[in-house]
C-alpha atoms as a PDB file:
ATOM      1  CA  UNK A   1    -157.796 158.888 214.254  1.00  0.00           C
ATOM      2  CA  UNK A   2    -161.021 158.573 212.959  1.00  0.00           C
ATOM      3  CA  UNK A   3    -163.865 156.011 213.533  1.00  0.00           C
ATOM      4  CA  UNK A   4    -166.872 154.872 212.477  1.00  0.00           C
ATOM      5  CA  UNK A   5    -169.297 152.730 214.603  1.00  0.00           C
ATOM      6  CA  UNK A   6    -170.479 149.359 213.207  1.00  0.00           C
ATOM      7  CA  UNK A   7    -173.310 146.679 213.754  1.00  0.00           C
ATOM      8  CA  UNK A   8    -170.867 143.764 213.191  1.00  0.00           C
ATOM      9  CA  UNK A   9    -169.292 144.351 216.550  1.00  0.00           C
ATOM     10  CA  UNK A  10    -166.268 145.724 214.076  1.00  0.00           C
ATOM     11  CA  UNK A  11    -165.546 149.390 214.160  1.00  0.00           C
ATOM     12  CA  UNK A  12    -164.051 151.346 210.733  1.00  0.00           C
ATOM     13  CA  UNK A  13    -161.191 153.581 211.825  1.00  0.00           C
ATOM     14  CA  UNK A  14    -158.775 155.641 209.654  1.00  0.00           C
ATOM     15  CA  UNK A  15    -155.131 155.484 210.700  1.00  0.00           C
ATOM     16  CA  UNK A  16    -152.521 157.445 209.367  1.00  0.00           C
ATOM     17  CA  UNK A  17    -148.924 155.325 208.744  1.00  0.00           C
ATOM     18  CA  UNK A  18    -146.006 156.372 206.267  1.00  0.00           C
ATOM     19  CA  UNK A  19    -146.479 155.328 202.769  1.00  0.00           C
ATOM     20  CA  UNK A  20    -143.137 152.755 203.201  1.00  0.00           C
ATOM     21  CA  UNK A  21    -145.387 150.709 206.459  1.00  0.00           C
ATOM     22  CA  UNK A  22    -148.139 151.076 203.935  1.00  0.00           C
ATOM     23  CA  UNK A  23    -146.558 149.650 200.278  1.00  0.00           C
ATOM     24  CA  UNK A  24    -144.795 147.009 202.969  1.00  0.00           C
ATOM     25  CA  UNK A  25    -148.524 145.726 204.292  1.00  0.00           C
ATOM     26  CA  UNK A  26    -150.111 145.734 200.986  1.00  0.00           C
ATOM     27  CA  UNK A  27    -147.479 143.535 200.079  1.00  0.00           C
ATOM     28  CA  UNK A  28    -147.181 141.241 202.673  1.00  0.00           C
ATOM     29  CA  UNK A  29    -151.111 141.413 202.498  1.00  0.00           C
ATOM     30  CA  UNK A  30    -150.871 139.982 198.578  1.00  0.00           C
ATOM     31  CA  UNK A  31    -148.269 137.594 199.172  1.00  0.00           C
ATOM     32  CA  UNK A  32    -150.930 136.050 201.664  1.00  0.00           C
ATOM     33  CA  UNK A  33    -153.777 136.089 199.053  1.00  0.00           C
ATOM     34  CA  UNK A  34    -155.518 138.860 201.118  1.00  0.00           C
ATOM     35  CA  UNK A  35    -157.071 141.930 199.678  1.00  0.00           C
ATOM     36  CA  UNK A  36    -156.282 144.834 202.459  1.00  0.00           C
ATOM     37  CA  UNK A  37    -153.948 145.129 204.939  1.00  0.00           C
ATOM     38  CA  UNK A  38    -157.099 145.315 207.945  1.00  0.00           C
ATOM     39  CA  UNK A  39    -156.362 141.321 208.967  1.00  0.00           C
ATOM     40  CA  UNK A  40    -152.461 142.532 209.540  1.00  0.00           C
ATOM     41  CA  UNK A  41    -153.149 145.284 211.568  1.00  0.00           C
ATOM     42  CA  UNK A  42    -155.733 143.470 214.107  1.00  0.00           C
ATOM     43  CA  UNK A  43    -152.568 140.927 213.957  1.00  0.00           C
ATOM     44  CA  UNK A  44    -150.416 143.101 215.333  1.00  0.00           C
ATOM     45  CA  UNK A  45    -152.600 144.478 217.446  1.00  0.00           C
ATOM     46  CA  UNK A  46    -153.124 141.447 219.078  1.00  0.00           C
ATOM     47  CA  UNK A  47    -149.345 140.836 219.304  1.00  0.00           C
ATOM     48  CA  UNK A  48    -149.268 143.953 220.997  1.00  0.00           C
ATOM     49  CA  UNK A  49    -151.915 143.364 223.594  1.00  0.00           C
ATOM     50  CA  UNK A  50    -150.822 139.992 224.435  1.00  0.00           C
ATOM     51  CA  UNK A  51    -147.214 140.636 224.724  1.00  0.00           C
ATOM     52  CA  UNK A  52    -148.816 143.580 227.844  1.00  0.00           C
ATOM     53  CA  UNK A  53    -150.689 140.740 229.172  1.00  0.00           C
ATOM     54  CA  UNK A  54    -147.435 138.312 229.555  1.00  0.00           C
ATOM     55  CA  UNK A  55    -145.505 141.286 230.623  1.00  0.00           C
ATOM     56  CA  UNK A  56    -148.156 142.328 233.682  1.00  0.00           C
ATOM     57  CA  UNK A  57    -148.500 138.816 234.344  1.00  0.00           C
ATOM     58  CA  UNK A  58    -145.064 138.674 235.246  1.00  0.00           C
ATOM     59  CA  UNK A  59    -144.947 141.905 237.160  1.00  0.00           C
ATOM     60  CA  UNK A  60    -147.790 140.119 239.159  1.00  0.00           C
ATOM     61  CA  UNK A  61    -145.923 137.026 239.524  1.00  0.00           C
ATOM     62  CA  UNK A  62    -142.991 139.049 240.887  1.00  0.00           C
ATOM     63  CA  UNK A  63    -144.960 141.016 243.321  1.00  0.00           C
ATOM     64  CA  UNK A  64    -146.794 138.048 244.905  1.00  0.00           C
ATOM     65  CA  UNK A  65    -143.029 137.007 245.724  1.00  0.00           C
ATOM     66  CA  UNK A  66    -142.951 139.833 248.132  1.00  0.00           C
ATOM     67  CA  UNK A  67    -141.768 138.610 251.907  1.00  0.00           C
ATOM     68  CA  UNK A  68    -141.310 134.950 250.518  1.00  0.00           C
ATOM     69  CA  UNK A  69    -137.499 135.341 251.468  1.00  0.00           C
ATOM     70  CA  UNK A  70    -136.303 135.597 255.136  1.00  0.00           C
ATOM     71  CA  UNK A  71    -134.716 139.283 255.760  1.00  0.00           C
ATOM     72  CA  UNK A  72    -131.469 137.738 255.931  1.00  0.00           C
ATOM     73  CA  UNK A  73    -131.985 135.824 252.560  1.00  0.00           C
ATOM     74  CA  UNK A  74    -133.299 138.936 250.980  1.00  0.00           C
ATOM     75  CA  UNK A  75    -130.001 140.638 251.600  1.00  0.00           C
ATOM     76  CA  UNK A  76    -127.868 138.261 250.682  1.00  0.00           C
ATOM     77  CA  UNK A  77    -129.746 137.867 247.393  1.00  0.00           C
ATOM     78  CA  UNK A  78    -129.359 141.354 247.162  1.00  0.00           C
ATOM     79  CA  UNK A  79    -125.802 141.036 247.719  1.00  0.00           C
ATOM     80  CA  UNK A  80    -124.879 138.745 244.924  1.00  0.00           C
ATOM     81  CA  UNK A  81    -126.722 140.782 242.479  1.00  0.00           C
ATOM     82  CA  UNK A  82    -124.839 144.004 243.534  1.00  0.00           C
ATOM     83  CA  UNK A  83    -122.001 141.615 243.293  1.00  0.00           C
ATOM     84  CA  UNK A  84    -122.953 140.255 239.868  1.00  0.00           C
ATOM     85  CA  UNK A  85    -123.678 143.538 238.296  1.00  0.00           C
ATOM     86  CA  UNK A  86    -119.947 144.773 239.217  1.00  0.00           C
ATOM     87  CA  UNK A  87    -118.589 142.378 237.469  1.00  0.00           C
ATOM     88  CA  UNK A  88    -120.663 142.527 234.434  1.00  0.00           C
ATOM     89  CA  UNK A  89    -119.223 146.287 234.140  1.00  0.00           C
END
C-alpha cells in the first residue's frame, strides 16, 4: 500500500485489487453518476468498521452478563444448550 499525506484531512493511497473488483466498481461507480470508484471504497470501509463496532458491542454486552445468573441457573442454562445442540446433530 502506498500513501500520500493530504491537507484536506483526506489521505491518497494506492491499493492493489483484481482487475474483475476493479471493472465491477467502475461500473457500479457510473451507474451512480460518479466518476471513480474512491466514494465506494470509503463505503465499504465504513460498512466494515461499523459492522466491528456492532460486533464488540455485543461481545461487551455479553460480558457485562457475567454472574447475572445464580450458579444453579447457570448450569441449568448450560444444560439445555448441551441438550439443544445434541439434538440439532
Amino acid at each position: 500500500m502506498h500513501v500520500h499525506a493530504s491537507y484536506d484531512g483526506h489521505m491518497r493511497t494506492t491499493l492493489e485489487i483484481p482487475d474483475e473488483q476493479r471493472a465491477r466498481l467502475l461500473e457500479i461507480a457510473g451507474a451512480r453518476g460518479e466518476k471513480g470508484y474512491s466514494h465506494l471504497v470509503q463505503e465499504a470501509i465504513e460498512l466494515l468498521l461499523e459492522q466491528l463496532r456492532r460486533k464488540e458491542g455485543k461481545v461487551q454486552a455479553a460480558l457485562a452478563q457475567k454472574g447475572v445468573l445464580s450458579e444453579k441457573e447457570a448450569d441449568d442454562l448450560e444444560r439445555r444448550t448441551q441438550q439443544t445442540r445434541c439434538d440439532w446433530r
